[in-house]
Protein backbone atom coordinates (compact mmCIF):
# COMPACT_ATOMS: atom_id res chain seq x y z
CA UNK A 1 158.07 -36.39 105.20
CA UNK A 2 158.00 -32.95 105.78
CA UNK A 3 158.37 -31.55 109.30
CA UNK A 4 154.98 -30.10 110.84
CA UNK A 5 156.94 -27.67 113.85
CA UNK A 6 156.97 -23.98 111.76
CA UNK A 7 160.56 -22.48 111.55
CA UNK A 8 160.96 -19.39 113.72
CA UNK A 9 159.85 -16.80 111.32
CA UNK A 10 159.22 -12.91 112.15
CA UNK A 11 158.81 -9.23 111.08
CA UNK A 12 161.42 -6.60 112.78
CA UNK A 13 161.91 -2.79 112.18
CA UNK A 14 164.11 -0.57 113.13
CA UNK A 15 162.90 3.19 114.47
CA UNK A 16 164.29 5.86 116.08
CA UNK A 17 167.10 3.10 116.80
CA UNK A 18 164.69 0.73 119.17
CA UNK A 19 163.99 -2.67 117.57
CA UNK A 20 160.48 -3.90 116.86
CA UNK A 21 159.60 -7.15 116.09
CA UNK A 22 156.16 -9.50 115.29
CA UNK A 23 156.52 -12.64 115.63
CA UNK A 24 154.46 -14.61 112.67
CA UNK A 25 153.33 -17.81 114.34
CA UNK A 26 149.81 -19.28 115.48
CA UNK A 27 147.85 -17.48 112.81
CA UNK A 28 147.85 -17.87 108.38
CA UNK A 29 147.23 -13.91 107.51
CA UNK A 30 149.00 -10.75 109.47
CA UNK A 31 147.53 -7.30 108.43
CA UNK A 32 150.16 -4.81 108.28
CA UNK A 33 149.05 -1.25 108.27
CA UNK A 34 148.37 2.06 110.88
CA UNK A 35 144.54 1.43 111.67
CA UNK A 36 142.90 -1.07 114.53
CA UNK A 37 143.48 -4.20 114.28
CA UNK A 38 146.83 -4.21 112.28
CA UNK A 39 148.70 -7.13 113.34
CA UNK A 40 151.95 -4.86 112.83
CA UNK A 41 150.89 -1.43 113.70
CA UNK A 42 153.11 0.94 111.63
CA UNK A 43 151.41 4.52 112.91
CA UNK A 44 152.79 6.88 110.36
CA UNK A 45 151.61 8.74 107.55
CA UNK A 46 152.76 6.86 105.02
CA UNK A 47 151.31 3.49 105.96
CA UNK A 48 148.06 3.04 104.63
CA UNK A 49 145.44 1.97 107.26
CA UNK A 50 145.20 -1.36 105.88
CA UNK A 51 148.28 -1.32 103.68
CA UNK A 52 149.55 -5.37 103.03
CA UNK A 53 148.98 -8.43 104.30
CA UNK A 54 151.46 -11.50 105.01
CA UNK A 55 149.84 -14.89 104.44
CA UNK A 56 151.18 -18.09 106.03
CA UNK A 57 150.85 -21.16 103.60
CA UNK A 58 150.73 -24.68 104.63
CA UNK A 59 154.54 -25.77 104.09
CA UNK A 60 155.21 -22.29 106.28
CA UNK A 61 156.20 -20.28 103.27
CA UNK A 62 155.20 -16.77 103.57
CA UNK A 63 153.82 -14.05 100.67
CA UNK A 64 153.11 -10.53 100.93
CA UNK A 65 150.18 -8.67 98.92
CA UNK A 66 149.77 -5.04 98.90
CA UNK A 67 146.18 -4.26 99.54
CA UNK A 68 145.37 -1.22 97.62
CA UNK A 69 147.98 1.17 99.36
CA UNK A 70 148.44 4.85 98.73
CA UNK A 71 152.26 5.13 98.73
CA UNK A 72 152.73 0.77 97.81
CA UNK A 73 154.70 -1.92 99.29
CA UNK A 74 158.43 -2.85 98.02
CA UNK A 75 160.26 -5.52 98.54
CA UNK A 76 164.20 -5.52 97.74
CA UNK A 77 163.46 -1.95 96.22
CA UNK A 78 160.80 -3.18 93.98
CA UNK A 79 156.93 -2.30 94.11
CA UNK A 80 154.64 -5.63 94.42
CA UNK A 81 151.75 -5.96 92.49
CA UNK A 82 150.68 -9.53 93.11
CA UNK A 83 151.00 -12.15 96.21
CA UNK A 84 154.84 -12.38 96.67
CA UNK A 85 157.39 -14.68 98.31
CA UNK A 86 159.43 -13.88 101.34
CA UNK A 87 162.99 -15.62 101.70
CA UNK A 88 164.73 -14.92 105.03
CA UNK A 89 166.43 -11.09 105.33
CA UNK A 90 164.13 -9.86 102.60
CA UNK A 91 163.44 -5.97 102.98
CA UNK A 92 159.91 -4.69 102.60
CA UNK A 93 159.79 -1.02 102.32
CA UNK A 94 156.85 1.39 102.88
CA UNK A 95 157.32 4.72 102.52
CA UNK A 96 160.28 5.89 105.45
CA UNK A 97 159.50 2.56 107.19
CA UNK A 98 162.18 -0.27 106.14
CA UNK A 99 161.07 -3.98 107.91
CA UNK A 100 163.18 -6.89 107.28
CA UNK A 101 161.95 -10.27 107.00
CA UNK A 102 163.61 -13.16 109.12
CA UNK A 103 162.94 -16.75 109.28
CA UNK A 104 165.19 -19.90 110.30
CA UNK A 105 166.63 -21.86 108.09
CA UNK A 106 164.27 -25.33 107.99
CA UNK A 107 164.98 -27.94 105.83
CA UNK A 108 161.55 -28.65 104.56
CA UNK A 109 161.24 -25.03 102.70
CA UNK A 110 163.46 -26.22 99.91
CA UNK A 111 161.19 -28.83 98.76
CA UNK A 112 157.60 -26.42 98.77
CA UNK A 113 156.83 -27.25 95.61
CA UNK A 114 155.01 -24.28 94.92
CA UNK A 115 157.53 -21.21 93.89
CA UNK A 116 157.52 -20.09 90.78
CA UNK A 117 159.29 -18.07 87.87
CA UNK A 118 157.38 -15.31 88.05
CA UNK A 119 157.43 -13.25 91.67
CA UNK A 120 155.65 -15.55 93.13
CA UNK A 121 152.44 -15.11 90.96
CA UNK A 122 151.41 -18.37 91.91
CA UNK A 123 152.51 -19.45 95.03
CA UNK A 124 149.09 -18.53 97.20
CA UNK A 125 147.01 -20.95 95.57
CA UNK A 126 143.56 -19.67 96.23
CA UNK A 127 144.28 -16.65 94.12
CA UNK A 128 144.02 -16.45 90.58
CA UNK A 129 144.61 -13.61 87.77
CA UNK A 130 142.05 -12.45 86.00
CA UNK A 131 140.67 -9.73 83.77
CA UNK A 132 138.35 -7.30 85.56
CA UNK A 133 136.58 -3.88 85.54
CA UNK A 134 137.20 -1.90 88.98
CA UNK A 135 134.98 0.96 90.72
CA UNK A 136 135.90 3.23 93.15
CA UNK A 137 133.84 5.73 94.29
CA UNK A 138 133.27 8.24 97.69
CA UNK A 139 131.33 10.82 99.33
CA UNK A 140 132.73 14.28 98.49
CA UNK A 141 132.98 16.74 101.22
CA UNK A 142 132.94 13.91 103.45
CA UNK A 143 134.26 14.97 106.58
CA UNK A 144 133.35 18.40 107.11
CA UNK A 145 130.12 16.27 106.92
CA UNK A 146 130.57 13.86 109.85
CA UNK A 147 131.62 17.04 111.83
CA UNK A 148 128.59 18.88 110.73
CA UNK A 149 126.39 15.76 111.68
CA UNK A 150 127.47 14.16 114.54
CA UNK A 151 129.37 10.32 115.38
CA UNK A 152 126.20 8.55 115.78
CA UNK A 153 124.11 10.32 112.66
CA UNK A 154 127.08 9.95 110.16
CA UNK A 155 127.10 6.23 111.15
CA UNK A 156 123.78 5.71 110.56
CA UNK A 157 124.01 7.48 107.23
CA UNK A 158 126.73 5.45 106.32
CA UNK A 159 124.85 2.16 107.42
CA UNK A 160 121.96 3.68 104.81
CA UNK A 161 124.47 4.23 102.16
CA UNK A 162 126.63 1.19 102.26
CA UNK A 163 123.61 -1.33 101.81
CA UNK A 164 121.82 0.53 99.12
CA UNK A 165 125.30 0.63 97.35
CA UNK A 166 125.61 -2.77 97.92
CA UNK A 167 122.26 -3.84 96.38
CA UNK A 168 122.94 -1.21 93.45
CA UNK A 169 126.19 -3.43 92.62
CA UNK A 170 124.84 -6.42 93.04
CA UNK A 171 121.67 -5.95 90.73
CA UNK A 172 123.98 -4.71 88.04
CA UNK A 173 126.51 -7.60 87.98
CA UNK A 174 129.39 -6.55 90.30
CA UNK A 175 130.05 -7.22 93.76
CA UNK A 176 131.68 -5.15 96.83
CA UNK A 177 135.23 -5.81 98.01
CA UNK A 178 135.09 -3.79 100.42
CA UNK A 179 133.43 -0.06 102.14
CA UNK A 180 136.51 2.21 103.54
CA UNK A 181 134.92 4.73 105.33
CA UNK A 182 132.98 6.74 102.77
CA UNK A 183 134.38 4.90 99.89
CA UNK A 184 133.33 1.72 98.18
CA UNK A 185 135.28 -0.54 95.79
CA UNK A 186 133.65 -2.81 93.26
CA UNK A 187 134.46 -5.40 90.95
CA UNK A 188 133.15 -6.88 88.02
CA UNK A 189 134.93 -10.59 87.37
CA UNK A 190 133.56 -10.87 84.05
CA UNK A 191 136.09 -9.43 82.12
CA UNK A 192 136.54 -6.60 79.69
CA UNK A 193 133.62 -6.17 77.42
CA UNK A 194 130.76 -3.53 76.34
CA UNK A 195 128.31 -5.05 79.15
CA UNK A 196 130.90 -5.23 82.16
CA UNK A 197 131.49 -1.99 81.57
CA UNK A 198 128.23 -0.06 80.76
CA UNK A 199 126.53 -1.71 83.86
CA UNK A 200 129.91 -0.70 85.96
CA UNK A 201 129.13 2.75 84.66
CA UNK A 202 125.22 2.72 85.49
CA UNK A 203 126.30 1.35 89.06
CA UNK A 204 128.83 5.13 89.42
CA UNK A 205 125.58 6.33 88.13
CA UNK A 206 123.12 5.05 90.28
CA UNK A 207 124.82 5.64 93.61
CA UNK A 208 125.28 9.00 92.55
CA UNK A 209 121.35 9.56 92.33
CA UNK A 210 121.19 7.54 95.68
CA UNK A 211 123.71 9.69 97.46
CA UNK A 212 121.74 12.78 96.80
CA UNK A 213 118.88 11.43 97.65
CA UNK A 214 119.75 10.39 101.01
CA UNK A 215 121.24 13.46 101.54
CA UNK A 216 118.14 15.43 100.75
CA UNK A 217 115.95 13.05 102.95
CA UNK A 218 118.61 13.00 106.14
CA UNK A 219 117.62 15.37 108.64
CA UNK A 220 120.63 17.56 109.66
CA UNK A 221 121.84 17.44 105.98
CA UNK A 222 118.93 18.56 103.63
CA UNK A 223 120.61 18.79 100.65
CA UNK A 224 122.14 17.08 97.33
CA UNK A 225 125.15 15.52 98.36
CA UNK A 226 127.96 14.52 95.69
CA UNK A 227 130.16 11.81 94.80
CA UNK A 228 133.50 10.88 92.52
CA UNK A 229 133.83 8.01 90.62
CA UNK A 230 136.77 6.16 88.93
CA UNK A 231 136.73 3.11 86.60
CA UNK A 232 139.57 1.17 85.27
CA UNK A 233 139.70 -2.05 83.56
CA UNK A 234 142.93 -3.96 83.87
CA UNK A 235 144.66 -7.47 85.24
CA UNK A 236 144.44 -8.13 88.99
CA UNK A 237 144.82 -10.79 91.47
CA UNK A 238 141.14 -12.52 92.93
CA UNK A 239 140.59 -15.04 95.98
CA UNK A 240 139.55 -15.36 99.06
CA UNK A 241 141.78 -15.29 102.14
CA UNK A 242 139.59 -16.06 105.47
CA UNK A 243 140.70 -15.04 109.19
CA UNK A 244 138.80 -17.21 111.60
CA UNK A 245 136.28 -17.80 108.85
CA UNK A 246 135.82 -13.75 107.84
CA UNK A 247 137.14 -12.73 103.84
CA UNK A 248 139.93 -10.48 104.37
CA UNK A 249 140.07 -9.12 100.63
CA UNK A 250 139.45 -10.67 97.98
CA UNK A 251 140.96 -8.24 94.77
CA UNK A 252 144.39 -6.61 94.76
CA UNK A 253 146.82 -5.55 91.43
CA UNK A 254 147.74 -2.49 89.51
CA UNK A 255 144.36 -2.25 88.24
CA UNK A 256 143.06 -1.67 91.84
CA UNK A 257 146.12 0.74 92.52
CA UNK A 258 145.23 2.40 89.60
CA UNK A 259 141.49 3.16 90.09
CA UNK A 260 142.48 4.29 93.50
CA UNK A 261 144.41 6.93 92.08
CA UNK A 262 141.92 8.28 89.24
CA UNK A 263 139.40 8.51 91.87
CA UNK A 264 141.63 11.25 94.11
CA UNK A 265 141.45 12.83 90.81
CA UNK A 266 137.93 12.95 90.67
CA UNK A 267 138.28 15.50 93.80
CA UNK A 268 141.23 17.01 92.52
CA UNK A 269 139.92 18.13 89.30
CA UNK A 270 136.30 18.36 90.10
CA UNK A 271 135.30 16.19 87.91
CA UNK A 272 132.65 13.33 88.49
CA UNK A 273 133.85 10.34 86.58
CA UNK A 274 136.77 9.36 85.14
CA UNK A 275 137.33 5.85 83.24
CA UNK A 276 140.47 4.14 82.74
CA UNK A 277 141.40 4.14 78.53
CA UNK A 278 140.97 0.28 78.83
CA UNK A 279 137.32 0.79 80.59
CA UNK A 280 136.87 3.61 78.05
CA UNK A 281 137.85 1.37 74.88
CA UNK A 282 134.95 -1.25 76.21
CA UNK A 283 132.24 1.42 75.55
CA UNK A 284 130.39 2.04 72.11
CA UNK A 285 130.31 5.34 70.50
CA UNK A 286 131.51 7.15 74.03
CA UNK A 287 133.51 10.15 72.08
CA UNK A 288 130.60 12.51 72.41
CA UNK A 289 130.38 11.93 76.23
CA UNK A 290 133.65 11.68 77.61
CA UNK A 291 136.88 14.18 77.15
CA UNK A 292 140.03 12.32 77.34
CA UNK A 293 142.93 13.89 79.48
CA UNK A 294 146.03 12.82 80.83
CA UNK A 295 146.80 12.51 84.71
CA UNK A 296 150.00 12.16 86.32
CA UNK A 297 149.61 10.09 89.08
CA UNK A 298 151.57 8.55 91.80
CA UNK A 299 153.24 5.30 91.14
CA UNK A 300 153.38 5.52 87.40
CA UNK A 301 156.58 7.28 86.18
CA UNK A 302 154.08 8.34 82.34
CA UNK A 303 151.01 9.73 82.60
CA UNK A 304 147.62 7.70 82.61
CA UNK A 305 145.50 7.92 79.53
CA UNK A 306 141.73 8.43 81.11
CA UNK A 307 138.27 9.68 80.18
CA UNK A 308 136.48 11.81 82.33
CA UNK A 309 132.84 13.30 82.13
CA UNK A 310 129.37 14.66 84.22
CA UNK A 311 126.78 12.50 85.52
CA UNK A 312 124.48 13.88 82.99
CA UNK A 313 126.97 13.18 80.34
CA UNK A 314 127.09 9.39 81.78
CA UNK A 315 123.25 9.59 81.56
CA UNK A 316 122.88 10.47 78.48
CA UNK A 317 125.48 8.44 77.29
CA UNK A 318 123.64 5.41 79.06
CA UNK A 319 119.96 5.88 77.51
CA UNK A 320 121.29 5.35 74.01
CA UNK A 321 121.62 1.78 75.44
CA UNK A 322 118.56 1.66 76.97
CA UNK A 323 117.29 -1.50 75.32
CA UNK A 324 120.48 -3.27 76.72
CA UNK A 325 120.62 -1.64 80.45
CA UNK A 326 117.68 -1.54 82.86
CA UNK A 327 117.50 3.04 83.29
């Protein structure tokens, strides 16, 4: 029978030669990361503001996921991708910040039942792998905006914005993960095929519409504003990990990572959309539309493959298909 009394586990870190530590007892998920409401609060540059997440499972085994960060999360000097097991003295490194993993030794943990061969791909058993078109898109500009507009008229802009996004995804198949600010990421579950990714597409190219028309109807901003969008298509990890009853993500993997990174692009290169070559692939007779470039991006030792073009490009592109895609 195995014992019910959790083993002594905990999350230390050594800086500036003072020792930190988190204890990981009376809750199942710890957010790691420099914003509010990080359950250990790394404040440095290099930690995302909501950079991984440690989830306690039943038999009081523990797995890290990296949620999306800029700079990723290694463990033993090698970058996670996918829920993975902690054994006692493991080091998890982000960026200049080196934690180490510590747990008691408890004789139940040898009989979990649910490691596996593969990184620990399977051992949170509400997630599952699947094949899925990503979007990422934000508000360019975006904070000389809030400065222009004020705290309380930038939140009720982005109040505005967020639900019409929202309802924009929805109606065309996908569904948010998750608003960061200015930014939104969306998923389509479906798969990879001409219709995930055509209505991913027309959701980059509604909100674009949207965005400048709440801009020109704001008062205090008057004007078009812009926005960058990135698609990729790719593997990642899906579930649903609950806090006190509240999702806490639900979509993590290299495809997320990489979407992340084509959007900065999108700024970068002034461009408005760029597609992953796998998203790319999924469309019909998209040569015309969409220039394909290369972009060396962090995390990825080759460069990425991608498509980028205009919203009018993506327009046009999209009323060939009219018959198929409500325009």
């Amino acid at each position: 029978m195995t014992n019910s009394t959790p083993p002594e586990a905990f999350i230390k870190i050594v800086d500036g030669g003072e020792e930190k530590s988190w204890p990981l007892t009376g809750k199942s998920t710890y957010r790691l990361g420099r914003g509010d409401g990080s359950d250990i609060l790394l404040p440095y540059p290099w930690v995302s503001r909501q950079h991984a997440m440690i989830q306690v499972e039943a038999n009081f085994s523990h797995n890290i996921v990296d949620l999306g960060s800029a700079n990723g999360t290694f463990v033993n000097g090698r970058r996670i991708y996918t829920p993975t097991r902690l054994s006692s003295q493991d080091r998890i490194n982000i960026g200049q910040s080196e934690l180490c993993f510590v747990q008691e030794d408890w004789a139940g943990a040898a009989d979990s039942g649910d490691e596996t061969e593969s990184g620990g791909e399977k051992t949170v058993t509400f997630l599952r792998k699947g094949l899925v078109t990503i979007m990422v898109c934000d508000i360019r500009q975006f904070t000389p905006l809030s400065e222009e507009i004020g705290a309380d008229n930038i939140s009720e802009f982005l109040g505005q914005w967020s639900r019409k996004v929202d309802s924009i995804v929805q109606k065309n198949g996908g569904r948010v993960d998750k608003f960061i600010g200015d930014a939104v990421l969306a998923v389509w579950p479906a798969g990879a095929d001409f219709a995930t990714a055509a209505r991913s597409l027309l959701s980059a190219l509604e909100i674009s519409m949207w965005t400048g028309k709440i801009g020109r109807d704001t008062p205090g901003i008057g004007r078009d504003l812009k926005i960058g969008a990135a698609l990729n298509t790719g593997e990642a990890v899906m579930g649903n990990v609950g806090v006190d009853g509240q999702r806490d993500f639900t979509i993590v993997g290299d495809a997320v990572n990489v979407a992340f990174r084509l959007q900065e692009m999108t700024s970068r290169q002034q461009v408005d959309v760029i597609l992953g070559e796998k998203t790319y692939r999924q469309l019909k007779d998209a040569s015309t539309y969409f220039r394909p470039r290369s972009y060396s991006v962090k995390g990825k030792a080759q460069p990425l493959e991608a498509y980028s073009a205009s919203f009018e490009d993506v327009r046009r592109y999209l009323s060939n298909w009219k018959s198929l895609l409500p325009l």
